[in-house]
PDB file of N, CA and C in Angstrom:
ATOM      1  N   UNK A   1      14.150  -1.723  43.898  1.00  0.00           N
ATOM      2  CA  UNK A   1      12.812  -2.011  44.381  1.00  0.00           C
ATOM      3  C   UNK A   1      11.870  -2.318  43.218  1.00  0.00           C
ATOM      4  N   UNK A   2      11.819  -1.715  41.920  1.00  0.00           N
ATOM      5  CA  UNK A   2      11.454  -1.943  41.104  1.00  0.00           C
ATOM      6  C   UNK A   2      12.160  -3.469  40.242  1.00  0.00           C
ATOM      7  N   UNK A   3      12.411  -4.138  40.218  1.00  0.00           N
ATOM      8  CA  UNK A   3      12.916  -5.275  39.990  1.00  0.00           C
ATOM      9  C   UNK A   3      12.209  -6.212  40.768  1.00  0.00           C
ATOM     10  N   UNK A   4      11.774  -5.542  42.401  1.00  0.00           N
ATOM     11  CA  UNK A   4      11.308  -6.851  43.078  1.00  0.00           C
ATOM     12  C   UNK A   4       9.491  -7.171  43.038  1.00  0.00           C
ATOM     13  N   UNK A   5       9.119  -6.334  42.380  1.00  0.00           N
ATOM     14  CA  UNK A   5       7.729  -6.222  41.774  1.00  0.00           C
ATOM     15  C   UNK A   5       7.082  -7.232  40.748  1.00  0.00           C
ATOM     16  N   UNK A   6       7.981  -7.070  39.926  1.00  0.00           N
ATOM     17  CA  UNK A   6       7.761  -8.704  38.812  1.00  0.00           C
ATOM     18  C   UNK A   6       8.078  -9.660  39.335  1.00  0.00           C
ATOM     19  N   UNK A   7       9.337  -9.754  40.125  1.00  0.00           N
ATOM     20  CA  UNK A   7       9.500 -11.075  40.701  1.00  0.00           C
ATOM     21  C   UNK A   7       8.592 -11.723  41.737  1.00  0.00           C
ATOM     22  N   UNK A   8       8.091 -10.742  42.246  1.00  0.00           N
ATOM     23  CA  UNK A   8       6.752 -11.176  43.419  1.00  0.00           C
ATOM     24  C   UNK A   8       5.650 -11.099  42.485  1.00  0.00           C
ATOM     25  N   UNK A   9       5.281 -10.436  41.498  1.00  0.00           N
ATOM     26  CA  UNK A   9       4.088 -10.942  40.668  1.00  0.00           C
ATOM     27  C   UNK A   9       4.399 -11.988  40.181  1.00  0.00           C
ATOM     28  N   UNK A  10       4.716 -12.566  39.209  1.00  0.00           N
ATOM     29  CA  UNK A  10       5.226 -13.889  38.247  1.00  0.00           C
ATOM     30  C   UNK A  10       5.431 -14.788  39.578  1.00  0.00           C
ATOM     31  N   UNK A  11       6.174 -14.429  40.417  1.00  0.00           N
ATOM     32  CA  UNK A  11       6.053 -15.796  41.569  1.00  0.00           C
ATOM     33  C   UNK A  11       4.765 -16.210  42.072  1.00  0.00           C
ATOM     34  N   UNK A  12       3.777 -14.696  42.345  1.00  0.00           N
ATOM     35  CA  UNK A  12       2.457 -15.659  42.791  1.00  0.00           C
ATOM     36  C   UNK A  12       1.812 -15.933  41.519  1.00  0.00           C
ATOM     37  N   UNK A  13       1.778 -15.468  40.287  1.00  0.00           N
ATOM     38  CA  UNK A  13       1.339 -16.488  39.586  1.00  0.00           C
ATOM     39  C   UNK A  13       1.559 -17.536  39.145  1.00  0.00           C
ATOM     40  N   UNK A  14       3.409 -17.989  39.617  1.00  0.00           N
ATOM     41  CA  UNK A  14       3.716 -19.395  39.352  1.00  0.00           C
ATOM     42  C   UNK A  14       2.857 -19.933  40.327  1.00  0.00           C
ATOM     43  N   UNK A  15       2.527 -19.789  41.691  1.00  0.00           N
ATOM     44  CA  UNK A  15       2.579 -20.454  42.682  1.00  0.00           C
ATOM     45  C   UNK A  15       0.578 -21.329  42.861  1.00  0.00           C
ATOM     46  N   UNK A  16       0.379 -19.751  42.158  1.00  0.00           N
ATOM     47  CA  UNK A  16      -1.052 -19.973  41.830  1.00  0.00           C
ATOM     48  C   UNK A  16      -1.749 -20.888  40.894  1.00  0.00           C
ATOM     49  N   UNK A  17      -0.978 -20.382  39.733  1.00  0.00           N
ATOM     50  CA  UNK A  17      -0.907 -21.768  38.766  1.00  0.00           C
ATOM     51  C   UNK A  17      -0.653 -22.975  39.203  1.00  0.00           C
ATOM     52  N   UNK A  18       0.230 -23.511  39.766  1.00  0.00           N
ATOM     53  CA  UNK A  18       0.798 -24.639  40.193  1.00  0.00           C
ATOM     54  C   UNK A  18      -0.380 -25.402  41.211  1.00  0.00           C
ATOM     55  N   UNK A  19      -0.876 -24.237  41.666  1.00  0.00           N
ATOM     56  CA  UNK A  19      -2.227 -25.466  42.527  1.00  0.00           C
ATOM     57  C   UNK A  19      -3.301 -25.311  41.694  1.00  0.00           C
ATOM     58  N   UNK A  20      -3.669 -24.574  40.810  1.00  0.00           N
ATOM     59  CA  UNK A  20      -4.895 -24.772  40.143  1.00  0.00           C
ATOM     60  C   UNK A  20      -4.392 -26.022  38.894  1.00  0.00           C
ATOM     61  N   UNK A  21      -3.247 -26.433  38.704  1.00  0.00           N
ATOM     62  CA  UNK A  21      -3.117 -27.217  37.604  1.00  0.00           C
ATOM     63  C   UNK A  21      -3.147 -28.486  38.925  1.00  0.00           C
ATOM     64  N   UNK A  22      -2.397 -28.607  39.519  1.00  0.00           N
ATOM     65  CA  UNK A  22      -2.859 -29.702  40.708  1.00  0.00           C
ATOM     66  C   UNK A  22      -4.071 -30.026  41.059  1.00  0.00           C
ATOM     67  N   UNK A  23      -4.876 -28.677  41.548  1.00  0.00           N
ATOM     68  CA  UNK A  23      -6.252 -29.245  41.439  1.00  0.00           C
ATOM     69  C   UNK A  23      -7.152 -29.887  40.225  1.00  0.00           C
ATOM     70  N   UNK A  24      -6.439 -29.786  39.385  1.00  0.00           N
ATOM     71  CA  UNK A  24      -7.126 -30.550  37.958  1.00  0.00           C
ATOM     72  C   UNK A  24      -7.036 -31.457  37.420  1.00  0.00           C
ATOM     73  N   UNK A  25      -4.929 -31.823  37.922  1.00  0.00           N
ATOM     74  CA  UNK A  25      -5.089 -33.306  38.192  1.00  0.00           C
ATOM     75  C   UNK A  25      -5.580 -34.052  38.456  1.00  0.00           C
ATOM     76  N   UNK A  26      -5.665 -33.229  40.769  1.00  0.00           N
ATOM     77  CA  UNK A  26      -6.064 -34.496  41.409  1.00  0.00           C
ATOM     78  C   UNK A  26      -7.721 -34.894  40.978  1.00  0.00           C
ATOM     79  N   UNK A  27      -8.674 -33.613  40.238  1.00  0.00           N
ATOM     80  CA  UNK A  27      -9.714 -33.873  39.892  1.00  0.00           C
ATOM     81  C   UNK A  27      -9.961 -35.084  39.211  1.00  0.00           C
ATOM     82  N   UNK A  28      -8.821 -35.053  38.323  1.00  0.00           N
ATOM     83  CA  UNK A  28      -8.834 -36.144  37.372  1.00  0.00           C
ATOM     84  C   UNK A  28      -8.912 -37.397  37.630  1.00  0.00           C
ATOM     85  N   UNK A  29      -8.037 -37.223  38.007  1.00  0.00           N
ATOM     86  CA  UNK A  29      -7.455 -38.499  39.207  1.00  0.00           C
ATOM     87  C   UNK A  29      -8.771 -39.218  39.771  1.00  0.00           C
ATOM     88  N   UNK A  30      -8.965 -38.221  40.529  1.00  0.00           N
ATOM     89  CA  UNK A  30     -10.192 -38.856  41.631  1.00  0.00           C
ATOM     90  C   UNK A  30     -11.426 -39.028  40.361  1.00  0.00           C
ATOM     91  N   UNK A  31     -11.422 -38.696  38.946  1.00  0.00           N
ATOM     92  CA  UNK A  31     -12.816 -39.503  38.591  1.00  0.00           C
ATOM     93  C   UNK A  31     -11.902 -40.484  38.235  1.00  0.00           C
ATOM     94  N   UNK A  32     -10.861 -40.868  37.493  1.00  0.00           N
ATOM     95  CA  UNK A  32     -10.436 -41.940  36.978  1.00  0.00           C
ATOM     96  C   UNK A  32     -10.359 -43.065  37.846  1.00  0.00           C
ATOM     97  N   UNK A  33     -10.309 -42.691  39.144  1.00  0.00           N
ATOM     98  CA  UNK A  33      -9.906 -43.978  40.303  1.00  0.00           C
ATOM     99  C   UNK A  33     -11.349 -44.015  41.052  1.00  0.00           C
ATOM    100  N   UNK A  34     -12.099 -43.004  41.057  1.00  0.00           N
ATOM    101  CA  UNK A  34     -13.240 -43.490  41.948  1.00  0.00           C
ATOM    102  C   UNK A  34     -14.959 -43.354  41.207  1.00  0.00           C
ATOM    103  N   UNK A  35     -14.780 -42.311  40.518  1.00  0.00           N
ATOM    104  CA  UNK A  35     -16.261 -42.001  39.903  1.00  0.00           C
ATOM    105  C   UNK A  35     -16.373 -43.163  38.868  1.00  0.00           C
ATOM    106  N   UNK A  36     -15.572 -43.431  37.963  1.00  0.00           N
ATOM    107  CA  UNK A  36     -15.425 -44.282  36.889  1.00  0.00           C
ATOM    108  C   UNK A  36     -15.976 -45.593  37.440  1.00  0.00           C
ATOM    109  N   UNK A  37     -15.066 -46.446  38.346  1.00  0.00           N
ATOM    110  CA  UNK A  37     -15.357 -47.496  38.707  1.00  0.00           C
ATOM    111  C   UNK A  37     -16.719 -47.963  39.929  1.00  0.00           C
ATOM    112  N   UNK A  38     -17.054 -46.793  40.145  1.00  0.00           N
ATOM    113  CA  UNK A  38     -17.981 -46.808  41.135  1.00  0.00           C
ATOM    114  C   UNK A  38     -19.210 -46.713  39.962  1.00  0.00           C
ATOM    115  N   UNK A  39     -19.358 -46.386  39.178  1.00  0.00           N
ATOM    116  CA  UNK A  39     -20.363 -46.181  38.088  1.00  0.00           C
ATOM    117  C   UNK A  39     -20.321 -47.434  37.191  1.00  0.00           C
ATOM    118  N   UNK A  40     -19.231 -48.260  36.884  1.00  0.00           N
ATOM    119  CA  UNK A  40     -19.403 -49.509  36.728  1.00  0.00           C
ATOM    120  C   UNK A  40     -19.748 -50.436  37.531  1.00  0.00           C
ATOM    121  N   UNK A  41     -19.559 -50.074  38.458  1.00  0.00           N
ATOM    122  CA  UNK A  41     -20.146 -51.419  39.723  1.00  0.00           C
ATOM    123  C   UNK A  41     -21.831 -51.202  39.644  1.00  0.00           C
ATOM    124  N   UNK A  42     -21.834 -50.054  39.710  1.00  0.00           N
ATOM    125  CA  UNK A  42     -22.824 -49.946  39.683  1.00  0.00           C
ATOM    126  C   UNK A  42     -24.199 -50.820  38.709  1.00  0.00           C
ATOM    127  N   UNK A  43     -23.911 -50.385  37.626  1.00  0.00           N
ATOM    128  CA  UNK A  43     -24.205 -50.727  36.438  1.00  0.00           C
ATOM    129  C   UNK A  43     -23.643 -52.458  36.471  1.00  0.00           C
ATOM    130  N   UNK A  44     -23.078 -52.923  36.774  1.00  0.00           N
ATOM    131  CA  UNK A  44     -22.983 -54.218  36.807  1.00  0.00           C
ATOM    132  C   UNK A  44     -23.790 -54.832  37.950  1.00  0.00           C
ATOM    133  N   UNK A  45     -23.964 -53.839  38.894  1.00  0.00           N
ATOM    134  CA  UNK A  45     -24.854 -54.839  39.452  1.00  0.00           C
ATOM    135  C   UNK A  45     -26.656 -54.761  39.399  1.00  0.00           C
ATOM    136  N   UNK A  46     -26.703 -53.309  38.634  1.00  0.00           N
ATOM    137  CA  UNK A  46     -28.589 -53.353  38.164  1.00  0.00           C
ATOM    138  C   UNK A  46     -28.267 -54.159  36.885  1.00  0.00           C
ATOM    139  N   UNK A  47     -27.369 -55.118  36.388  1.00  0.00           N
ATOM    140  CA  UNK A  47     -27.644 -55.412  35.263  1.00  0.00           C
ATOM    141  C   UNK A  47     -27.813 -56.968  35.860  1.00  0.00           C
ATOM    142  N   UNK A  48     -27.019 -57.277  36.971  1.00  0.00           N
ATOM    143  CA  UNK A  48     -27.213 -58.288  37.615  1.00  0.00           C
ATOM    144  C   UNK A  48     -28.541 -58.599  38.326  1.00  0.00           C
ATOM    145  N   UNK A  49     -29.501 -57.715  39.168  1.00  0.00           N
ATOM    146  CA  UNK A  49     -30.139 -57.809  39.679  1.00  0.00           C
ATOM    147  C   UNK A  49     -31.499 -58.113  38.577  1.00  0.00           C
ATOM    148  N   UNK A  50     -31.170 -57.117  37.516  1.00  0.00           N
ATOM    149  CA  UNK A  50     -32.503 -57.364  36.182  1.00  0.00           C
ATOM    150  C   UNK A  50     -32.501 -58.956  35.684  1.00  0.00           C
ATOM    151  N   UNK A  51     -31.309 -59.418  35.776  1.00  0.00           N
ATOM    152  CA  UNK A  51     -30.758 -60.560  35.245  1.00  0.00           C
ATOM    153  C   UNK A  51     -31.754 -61.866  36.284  1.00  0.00           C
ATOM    154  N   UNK A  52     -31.705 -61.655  37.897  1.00  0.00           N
ATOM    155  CA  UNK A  52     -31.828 -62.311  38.640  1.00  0.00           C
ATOM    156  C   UNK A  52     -33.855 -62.102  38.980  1.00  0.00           C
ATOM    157  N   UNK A  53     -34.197 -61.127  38.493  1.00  0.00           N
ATOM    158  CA  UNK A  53     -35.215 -60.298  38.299  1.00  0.00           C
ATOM    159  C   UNK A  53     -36.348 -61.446  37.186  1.00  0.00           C
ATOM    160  N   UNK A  54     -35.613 -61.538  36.616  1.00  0.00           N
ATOM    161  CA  UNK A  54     -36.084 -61.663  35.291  1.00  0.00           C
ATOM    162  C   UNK A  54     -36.109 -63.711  35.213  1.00  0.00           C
ATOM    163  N   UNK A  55     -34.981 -64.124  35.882  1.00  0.00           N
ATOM    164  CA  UNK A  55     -34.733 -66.081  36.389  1.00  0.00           C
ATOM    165  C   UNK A  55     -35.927 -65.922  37.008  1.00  0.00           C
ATOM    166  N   UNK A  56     -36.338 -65.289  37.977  1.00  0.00           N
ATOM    167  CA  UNK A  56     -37.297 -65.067  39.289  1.00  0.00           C
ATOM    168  C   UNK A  56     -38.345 -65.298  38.683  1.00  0.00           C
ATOM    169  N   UNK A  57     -38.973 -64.004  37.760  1.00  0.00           N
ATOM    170  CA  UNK A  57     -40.349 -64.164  37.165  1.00  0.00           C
ATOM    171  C   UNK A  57     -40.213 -65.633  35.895  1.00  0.00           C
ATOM    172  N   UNK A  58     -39.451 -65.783  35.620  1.00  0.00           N
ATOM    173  CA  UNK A  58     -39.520 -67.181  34.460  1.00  0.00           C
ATOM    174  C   UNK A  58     -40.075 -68.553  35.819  1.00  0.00           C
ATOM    175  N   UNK A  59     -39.239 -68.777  36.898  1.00  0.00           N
ATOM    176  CA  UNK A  59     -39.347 -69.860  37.613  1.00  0.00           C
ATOM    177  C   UNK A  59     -40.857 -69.536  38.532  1.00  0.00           C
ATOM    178  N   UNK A  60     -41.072 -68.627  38.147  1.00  0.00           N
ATOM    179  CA  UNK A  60     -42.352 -68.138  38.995  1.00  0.00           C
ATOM    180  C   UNK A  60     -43.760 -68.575  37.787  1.00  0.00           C
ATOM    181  N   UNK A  61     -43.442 -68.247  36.683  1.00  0.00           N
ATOM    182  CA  UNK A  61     -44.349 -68.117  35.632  1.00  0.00           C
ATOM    183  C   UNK A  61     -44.582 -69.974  35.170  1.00  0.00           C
ATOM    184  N   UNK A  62     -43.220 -71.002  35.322  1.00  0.00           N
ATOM    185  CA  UNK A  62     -43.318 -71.981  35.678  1.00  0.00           C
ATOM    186  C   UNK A  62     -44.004 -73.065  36.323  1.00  0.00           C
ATOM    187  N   UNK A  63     -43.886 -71.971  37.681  1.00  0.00           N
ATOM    188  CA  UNK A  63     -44.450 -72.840  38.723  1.00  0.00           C
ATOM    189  C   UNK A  63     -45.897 -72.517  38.571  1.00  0.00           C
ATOM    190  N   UNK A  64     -46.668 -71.570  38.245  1.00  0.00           N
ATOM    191  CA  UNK A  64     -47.664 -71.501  37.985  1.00  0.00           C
ATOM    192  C   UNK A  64     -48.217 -72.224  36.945  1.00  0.00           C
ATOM    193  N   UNK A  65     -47.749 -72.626  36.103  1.00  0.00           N
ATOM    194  CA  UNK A  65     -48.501 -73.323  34.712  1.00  0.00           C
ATOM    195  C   UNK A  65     -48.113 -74.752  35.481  1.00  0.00           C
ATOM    196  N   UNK A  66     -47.300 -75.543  36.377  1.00  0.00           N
ATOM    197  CA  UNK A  66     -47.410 -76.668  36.964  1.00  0.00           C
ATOM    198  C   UNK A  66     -48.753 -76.748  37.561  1.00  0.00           C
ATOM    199  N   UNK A  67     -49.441 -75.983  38.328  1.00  0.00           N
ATOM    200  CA  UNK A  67     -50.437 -75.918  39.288  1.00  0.00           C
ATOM    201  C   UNK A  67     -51.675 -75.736  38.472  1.00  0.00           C
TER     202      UNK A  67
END
């Protein structure tokens, strides 16, 4: 009976371990595949919009010195 004491401790700490290192993966995981690229889109598109922002007020500032 004493023999089956370590083996049931060390097993739930394999078992325990094994999902907390999983959960750190899939953490990983999920910024590498979704936070990452969602934060570049991002950023690509306020850089786009400043971009389109910025044509806007030039063709605007244009049309005013025509008039």
């Amino acid at each position: 009976m004493s023999s089956l004491v370590p083996v049931v401790y060390y097993g739930g700490f394999l078992v325990l371990f094994f999902f907390w290192i999983y959960g750190i993966v899939s953490f990983g995981l999920d910024v590498k595949n979704k936070i990452v690229p969602g934060i570049k889109q991002y950023r690509r598109g306020r850089k786009r919009q400043k971009a389109k922002q910025e044509r806007d007020e030039e063709q605007d500032e244009r049309e005013q010195q025509l008039y």
